[in-house]
C-alpha atoms as a PDB file:
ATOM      1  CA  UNK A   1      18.495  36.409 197.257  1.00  0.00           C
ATOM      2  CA  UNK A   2      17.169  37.593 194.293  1.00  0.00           C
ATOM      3  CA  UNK A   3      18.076  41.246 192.288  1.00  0.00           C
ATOM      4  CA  UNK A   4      16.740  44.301 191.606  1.00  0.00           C
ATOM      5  CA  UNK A   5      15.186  45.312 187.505  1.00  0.00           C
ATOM      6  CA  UNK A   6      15.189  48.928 186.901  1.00  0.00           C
ATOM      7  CA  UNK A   7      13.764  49.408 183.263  1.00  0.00           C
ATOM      8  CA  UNK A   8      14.370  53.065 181.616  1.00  0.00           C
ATOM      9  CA  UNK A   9      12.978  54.175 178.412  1.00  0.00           C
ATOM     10  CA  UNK A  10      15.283  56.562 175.926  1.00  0.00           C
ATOM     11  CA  UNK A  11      14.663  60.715 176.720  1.00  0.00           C
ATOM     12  CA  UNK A  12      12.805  62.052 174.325  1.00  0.00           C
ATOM     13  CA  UNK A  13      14.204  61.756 170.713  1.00  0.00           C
ATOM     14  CA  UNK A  14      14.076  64.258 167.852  1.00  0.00           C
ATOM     15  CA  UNK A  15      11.508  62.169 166.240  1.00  0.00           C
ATOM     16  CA  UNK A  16       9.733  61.873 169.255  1.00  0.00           C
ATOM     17  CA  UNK A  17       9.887  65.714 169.040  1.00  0.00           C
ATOM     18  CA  UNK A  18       8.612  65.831 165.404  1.00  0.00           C
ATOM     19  CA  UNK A  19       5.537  62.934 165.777  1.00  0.00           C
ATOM     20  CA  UNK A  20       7.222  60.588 163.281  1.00  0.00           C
ATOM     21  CA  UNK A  21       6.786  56.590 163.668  1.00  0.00           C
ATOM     22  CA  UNK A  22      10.674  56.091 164.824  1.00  0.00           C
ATOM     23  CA  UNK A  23      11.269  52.411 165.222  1.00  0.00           C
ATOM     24  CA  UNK A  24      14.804  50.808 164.083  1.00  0.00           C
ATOM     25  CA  UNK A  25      15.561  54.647 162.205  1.00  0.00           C
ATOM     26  CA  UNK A  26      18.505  55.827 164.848  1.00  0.00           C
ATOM     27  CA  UNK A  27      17.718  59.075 165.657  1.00  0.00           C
ATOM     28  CA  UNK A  28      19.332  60.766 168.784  1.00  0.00           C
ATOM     29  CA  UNK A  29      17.724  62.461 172.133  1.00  0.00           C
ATOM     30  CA  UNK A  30      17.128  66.012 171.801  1.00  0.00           C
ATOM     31  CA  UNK A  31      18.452  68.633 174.825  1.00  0.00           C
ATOM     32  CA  UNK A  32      15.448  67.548 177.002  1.00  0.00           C
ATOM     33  CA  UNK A  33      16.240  64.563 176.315  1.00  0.00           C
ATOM     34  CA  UNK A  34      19.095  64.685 178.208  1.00  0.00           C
ATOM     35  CA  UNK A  35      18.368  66.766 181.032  1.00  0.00           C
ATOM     36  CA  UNK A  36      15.727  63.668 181.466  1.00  0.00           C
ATOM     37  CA  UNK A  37      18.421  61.156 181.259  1.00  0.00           C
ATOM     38  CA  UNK A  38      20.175  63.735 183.910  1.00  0.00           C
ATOM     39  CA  UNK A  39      17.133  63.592 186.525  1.00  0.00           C
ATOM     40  CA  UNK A  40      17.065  59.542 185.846  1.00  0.00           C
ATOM     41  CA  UNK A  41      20.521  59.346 187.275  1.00  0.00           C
ATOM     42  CA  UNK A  42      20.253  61.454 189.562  1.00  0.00           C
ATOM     43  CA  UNK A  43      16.854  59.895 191.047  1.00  0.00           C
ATOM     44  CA  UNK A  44      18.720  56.293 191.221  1.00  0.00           C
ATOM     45  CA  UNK A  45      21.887  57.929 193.267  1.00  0.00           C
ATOM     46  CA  UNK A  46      19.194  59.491 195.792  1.00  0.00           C
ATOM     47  CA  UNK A  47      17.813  55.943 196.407  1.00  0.00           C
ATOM     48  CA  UNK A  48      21.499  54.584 196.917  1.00  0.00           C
ATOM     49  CA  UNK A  49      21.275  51.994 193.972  1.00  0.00           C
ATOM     50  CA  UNK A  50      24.275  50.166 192.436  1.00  0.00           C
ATOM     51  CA  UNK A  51      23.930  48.931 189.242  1.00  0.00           C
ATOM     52  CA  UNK A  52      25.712  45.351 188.694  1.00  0.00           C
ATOM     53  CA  UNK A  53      25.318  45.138 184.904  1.00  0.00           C
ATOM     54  CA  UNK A  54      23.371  47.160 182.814  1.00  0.00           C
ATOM     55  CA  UNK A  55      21.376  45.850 178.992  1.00  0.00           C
ATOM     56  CA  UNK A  56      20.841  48.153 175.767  1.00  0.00           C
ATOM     57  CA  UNK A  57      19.493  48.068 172.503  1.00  0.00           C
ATOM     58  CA  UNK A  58      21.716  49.122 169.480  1.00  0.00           C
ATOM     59  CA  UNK A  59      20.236  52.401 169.278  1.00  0.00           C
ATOM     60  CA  UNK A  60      21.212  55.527 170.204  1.00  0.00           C
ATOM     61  CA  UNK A  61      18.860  57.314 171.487  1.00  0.00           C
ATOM     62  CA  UNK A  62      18.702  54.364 174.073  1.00  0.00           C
ATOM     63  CA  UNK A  63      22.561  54.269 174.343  1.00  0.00           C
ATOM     64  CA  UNK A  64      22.879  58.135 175.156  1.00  0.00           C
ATOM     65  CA  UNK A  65      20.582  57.732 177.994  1.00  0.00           C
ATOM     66  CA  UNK A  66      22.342  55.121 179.462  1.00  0.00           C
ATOM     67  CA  UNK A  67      25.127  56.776 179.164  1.00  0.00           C
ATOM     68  CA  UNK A  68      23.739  59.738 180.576  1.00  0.00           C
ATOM     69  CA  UNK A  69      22.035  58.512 183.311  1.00  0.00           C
ATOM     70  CA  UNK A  70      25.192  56.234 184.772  1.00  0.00           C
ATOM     71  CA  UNK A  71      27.325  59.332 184.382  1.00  0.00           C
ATOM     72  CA  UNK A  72      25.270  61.048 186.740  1.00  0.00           C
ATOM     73  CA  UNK A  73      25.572  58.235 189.313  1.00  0.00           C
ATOM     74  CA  UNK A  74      29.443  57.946 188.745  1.00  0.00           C
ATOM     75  CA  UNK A  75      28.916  54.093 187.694  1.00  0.00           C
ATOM     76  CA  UNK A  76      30.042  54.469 183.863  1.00  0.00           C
ATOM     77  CA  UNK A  77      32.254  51.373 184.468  1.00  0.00           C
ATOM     78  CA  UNK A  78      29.728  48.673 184.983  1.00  0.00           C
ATOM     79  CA  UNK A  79      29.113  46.176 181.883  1.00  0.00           C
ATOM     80  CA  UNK A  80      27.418  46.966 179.779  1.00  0.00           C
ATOM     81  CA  UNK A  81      25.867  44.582 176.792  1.00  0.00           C
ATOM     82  CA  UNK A  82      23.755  45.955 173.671  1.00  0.00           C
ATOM     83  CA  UNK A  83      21.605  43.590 171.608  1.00  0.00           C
ATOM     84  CA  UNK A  84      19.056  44.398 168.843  1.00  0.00           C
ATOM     85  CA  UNK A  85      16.843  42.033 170.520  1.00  0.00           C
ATOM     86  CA  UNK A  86      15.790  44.819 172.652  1.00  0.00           C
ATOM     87  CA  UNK A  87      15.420  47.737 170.231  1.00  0.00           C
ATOM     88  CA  UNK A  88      12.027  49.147 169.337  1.00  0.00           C
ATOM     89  CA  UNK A  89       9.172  48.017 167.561  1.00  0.00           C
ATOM     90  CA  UNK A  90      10.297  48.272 163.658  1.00  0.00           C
ATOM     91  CA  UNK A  91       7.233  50.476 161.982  1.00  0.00           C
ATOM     92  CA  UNK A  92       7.792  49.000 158.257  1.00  0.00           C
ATOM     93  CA  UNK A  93       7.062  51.132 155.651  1.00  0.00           C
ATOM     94  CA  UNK A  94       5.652  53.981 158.151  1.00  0.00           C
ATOM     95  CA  UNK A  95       9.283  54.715 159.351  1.00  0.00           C
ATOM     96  CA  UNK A  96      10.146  58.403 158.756  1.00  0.00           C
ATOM     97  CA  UNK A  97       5.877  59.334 158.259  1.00  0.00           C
ATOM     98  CA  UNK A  98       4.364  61.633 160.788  1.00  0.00           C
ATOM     99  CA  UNK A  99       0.259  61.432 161.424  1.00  0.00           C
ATOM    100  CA  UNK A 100      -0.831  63.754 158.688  1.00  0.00           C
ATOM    101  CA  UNK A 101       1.384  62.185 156.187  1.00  0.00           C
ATOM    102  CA  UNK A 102       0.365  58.565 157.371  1.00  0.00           C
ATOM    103  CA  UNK A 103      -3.368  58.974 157.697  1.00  0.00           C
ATOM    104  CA  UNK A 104      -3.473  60.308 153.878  1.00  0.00           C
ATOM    105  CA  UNK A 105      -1.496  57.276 152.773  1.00  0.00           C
ATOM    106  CA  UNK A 106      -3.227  54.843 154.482  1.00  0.00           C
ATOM    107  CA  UNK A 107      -6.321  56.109 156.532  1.00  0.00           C
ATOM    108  CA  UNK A 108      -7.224  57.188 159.885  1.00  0.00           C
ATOM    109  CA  UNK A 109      -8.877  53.716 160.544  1.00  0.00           C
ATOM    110  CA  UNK A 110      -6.184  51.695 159.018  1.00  0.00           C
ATOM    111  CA  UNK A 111      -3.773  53.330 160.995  1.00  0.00           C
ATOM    112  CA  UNK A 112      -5.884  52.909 164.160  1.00  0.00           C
ATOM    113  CA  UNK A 113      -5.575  49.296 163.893  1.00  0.00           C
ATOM    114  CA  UNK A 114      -2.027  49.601 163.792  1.00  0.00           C
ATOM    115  CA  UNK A 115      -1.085  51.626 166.653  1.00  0.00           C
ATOM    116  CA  UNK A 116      -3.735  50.060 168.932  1.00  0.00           C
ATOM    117  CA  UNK A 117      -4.080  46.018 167.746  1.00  0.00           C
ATOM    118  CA  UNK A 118      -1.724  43.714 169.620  1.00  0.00           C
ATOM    119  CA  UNK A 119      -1.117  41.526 166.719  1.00  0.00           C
ATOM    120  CA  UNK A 120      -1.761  43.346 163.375  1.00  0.00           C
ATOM    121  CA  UNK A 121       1.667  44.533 161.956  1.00  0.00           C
ATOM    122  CA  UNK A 122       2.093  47.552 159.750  1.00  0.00           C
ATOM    123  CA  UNK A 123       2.663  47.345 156.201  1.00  0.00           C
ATOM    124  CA  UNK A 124       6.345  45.362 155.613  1.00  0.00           C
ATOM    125  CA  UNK A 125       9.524  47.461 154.509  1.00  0.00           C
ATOM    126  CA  UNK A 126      10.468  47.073 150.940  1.00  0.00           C
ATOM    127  CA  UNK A 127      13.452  44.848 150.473  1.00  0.00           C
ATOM    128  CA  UNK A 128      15.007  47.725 148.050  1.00  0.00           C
ATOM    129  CA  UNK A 129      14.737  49.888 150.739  1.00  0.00           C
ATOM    130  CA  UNK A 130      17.497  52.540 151.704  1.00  0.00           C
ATOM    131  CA  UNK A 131      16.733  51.685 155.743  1.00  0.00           C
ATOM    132  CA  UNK A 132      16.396  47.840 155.786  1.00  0.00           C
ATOM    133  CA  UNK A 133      18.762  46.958 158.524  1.00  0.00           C
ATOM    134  CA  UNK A 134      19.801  44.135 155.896  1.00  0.00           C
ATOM    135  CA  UNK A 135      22.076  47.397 154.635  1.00  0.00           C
ATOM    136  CA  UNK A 136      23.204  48.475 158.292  1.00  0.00           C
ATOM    137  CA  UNK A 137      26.499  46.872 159.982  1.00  0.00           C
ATOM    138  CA  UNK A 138      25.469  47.396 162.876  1.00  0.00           C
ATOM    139  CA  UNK A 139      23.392  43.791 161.859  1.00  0.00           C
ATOM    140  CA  UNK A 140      26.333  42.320 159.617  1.00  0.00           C
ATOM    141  CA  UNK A 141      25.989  38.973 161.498  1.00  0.00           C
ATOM    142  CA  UNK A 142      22.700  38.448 162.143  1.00  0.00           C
ATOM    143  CA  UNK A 143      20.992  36.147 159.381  1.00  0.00           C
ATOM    144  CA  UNK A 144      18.828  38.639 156.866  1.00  0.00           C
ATOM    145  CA  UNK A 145      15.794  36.086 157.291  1.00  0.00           C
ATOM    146  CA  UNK A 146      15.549  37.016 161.226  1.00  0.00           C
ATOM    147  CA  UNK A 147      15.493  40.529 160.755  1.00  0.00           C
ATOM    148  CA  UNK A 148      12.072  42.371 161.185  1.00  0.00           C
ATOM    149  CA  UNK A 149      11.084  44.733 158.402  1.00  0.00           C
ATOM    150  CA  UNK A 150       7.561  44.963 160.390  1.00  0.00           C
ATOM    151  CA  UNK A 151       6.301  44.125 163.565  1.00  0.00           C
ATOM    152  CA  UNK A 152       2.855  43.820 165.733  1.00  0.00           C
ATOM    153  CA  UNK A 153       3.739  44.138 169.516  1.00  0.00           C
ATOM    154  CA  UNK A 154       3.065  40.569 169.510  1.00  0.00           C
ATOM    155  CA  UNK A 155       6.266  40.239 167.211  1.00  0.00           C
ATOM    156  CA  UNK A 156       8.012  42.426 169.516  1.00  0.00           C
ATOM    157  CA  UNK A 157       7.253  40.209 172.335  1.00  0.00           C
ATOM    158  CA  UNK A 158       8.311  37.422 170.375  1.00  0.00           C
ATOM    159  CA  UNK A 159      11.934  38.603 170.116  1.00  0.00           C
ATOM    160  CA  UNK A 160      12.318  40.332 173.426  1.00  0.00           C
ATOM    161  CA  UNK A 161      11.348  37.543 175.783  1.00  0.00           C
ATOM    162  CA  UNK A 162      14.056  34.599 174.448  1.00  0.00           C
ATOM    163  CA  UNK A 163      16.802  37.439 175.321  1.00  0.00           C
ATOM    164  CA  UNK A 164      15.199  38.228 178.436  1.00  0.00           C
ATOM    165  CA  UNK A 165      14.987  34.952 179.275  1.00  0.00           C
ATOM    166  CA  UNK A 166      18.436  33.607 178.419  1.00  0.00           C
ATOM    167  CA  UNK A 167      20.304  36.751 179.347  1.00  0.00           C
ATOM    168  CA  UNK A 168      18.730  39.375 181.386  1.00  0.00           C
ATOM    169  CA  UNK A 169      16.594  36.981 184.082  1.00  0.00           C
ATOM    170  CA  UNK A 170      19.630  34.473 185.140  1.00  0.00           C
ATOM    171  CA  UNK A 171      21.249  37.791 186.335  1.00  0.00           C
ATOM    172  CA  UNK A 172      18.437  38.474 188.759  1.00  0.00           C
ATOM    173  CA  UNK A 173      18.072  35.635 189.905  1.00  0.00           C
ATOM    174  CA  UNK A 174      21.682  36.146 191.060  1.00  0.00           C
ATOM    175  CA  UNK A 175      20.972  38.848 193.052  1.00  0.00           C
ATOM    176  CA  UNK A 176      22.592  41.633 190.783  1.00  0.00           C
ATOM    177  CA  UNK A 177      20.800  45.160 190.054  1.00  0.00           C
ATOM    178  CA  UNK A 178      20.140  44.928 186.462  1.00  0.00           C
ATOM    179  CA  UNK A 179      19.479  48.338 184.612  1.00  0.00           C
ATOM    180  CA  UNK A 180      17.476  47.878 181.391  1.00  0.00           C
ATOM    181  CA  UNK A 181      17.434  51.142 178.686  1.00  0.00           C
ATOM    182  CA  UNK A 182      15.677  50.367 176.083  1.00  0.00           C
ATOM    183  CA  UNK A 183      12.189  51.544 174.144  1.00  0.00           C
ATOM    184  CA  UNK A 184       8.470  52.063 174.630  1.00  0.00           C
ATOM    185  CA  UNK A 185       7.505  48.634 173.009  1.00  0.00           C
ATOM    186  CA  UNK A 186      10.471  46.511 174.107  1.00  0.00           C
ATOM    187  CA  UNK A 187      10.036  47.668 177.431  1.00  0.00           C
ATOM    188  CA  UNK A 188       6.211  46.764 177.297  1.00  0.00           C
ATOM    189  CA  UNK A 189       6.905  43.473 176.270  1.00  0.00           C
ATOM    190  CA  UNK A 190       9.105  42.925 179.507  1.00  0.00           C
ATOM    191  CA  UNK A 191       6.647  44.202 181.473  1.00  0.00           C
ATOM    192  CA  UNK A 192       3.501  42.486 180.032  1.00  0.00           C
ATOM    193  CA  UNK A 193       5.520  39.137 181.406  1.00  0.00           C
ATOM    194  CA  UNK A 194       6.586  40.514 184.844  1.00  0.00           C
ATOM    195  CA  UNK A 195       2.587  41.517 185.575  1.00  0.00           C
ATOM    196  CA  UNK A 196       1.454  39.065 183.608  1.00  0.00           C
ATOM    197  CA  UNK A 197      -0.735  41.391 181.447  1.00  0.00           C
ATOM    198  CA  UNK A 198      -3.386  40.619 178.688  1.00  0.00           C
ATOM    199  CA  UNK A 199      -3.277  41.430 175.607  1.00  0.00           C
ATOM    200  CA  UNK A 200      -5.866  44.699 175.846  1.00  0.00           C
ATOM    201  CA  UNK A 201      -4.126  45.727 179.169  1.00  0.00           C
ATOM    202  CA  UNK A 202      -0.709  45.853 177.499  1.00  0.00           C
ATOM    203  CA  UNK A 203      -1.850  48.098 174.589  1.00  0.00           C
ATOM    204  CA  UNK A 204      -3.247  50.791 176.449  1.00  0.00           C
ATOM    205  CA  UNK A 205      -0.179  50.902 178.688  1.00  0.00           C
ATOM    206  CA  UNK A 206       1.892  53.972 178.429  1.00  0.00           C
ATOM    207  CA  UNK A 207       5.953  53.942 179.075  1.00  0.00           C
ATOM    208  CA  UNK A 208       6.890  57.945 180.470  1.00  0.00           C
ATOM    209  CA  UNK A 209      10.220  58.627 178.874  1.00  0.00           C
ATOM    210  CA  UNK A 210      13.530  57.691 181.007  1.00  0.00           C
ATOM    211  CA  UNK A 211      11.517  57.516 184.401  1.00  0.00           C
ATOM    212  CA  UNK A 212      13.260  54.589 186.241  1.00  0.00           C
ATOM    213  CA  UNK A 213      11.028  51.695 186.981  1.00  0.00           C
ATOM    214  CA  UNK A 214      11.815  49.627 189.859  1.00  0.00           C
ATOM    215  CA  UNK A 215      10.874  46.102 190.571  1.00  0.00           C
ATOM    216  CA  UNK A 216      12.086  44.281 193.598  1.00  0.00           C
ATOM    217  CA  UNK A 217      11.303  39.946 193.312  1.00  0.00           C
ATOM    218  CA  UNK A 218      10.998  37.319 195.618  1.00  0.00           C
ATOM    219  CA  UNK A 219      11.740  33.541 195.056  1.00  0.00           C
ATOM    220  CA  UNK A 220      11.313  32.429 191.509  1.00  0.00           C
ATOM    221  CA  UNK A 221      11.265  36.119 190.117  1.00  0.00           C
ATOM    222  CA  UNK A 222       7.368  36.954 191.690  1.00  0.00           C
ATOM    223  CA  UNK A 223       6.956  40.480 191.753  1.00  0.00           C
ATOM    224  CA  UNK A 224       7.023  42.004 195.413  1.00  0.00           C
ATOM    225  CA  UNK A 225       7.094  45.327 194.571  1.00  0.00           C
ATOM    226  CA  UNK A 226       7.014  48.021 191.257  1.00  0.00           C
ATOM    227  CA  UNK A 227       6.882  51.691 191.369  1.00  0.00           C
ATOM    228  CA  UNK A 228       8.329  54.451 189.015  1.00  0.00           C
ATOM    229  CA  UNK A 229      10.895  56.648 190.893  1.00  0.00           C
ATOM    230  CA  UNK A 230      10.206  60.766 191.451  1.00  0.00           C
ATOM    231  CA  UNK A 231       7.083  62.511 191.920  1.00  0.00           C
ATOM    232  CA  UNK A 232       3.842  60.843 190.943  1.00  0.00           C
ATOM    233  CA  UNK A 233       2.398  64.210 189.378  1.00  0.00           C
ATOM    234  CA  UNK A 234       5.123  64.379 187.394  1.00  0.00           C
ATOM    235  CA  UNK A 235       5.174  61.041 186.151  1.00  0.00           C
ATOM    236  CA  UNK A 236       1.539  60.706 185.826  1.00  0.00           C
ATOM    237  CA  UNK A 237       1.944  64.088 183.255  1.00  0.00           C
ATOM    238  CA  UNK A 238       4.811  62.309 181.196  1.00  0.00           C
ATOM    239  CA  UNK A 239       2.796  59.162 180.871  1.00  0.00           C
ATOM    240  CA  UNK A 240      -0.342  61.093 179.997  1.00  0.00           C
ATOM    241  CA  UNK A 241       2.940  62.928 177.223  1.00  0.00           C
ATOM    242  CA  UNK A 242       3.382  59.849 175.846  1.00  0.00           C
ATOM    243  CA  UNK A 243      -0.145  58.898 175.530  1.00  0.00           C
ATOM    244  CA  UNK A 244      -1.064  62.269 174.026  1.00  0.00           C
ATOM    245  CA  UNK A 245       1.990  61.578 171.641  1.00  0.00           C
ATOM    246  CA  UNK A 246       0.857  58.468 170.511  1.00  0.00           C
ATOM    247  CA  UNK A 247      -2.043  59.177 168.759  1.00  0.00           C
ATOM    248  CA  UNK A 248      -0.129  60.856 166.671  1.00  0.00           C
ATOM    249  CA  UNK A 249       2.766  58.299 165.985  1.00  0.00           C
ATOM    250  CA  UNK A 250       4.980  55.801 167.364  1.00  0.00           C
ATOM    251  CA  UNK A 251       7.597  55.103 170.649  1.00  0.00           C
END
């Protein structure tokens, strides 16, 4: 018998709000935020689903939702781990800019290439800087030479799948319902292996914010069956949201 993956992006963050490229910066959900954090739980208690363990980032706006969202379904009490490995993409030096203020630094075509290229990074944060998570404590004991200060979605990839692989998959493939809450790119990158996507699928694919996604698996973790939970109207206009929102920014 093998489990069940439910992957759920953060609600909607302030920055999310405001177009600015968010990455590691740990901004909070705003008020819709949560009532779409509410409507996540409450969509997963309709379909009767018991969460065994659930996986975070170290983020907040990822951490609120899951919060959130097992609160509505009563199941606050199941464990819970939080790595970094599955935070966001970290933007570099265009944490904190919004479009405008990014495309007269560096370009409309420059900054093109790095929202849509799979493996071009943005421009690396300065050592000096006030948010290099060398500074936070929240990454006290994590060697300085493995944190990101810039990342492609290839990078991302490249530190999500070892922690999905070590810790997330052994889980499922001992049956347990396994709730991941996480980020737009972290979650692609988990979901680029599942469907086994290429490189120009992944990049065009758009994550709605915290609308569950379901996937059942047979024998050896093979996909039997996907599907986002509520109505498909409705999710089809949050992923077209986050589309829409992402020519002007980040995840």
């Amino acid at each position: 018998m093998t489990g069940t993956l439910i992957l759920l992006r953060h609600g909607q963050s302030q920055w999310n709000l405001e177009n600015r490229f968010t990455g590691w910066v740990d901004v909070d959900i705003t008020p819709l935020g949560r009532l779409e954090a509410e409507a996540a739980g409450r969509l997963l208690l309709e379909q009767g689903i018991q969460i065994d363990r659930a996986f975070v980032s170290v983020l907040k706006r990822a951490i609120r939702t899951l919060w959130i969202t097992l609160d509505e379904m009563d199941q606050m009490w199941v464990p819970v781990e939080h790595s970094w490995k599955l935070n966001e993409r970290h933007y570099g030096a265009l944490q904190g800019l919004n479009k405008p203020e990014t495309a007269a630094k560096y370009g409309e075509d420059q900054v093109l290439i790095w929202r849509r290229s799979f493996d071009t990074p943005p421009p690396m944060m300065a050592e000096n800087d006030d948010g290099h998570p060398g500074k936070d404590r929240r990454y006290k004991n994590i060697p300085i030479e493995k944190l990101p200060v810039g990342e492609s979605l290839s990078m991302t990839l490249d530190r999500v799948l070892p922690y999905w692989r070590a810790q997330i998959e052994p889980h499922l493939t001992a049956g347990e319902t396994i709730l991941v809450a996480a980020h737009g790119n972290s979650i692609r990158a988990i979901v680029k292996h599942l469907d086994g996507m290429s490189e120009e699928e992944i990049t065009g694919l758009n994550i709605p914010t915290a609308v569950p996604l379901v996937y059942r698996f047979g024998e050896a973790l093979t996909v039997l069956d996907k599907r986002y939970l509520g109505d498909t109207a409705a999710i089809e206009a949050a992923a077209l949201a986050v589309a829409n929102q992402g020519k002007a920014n980040n995840e």
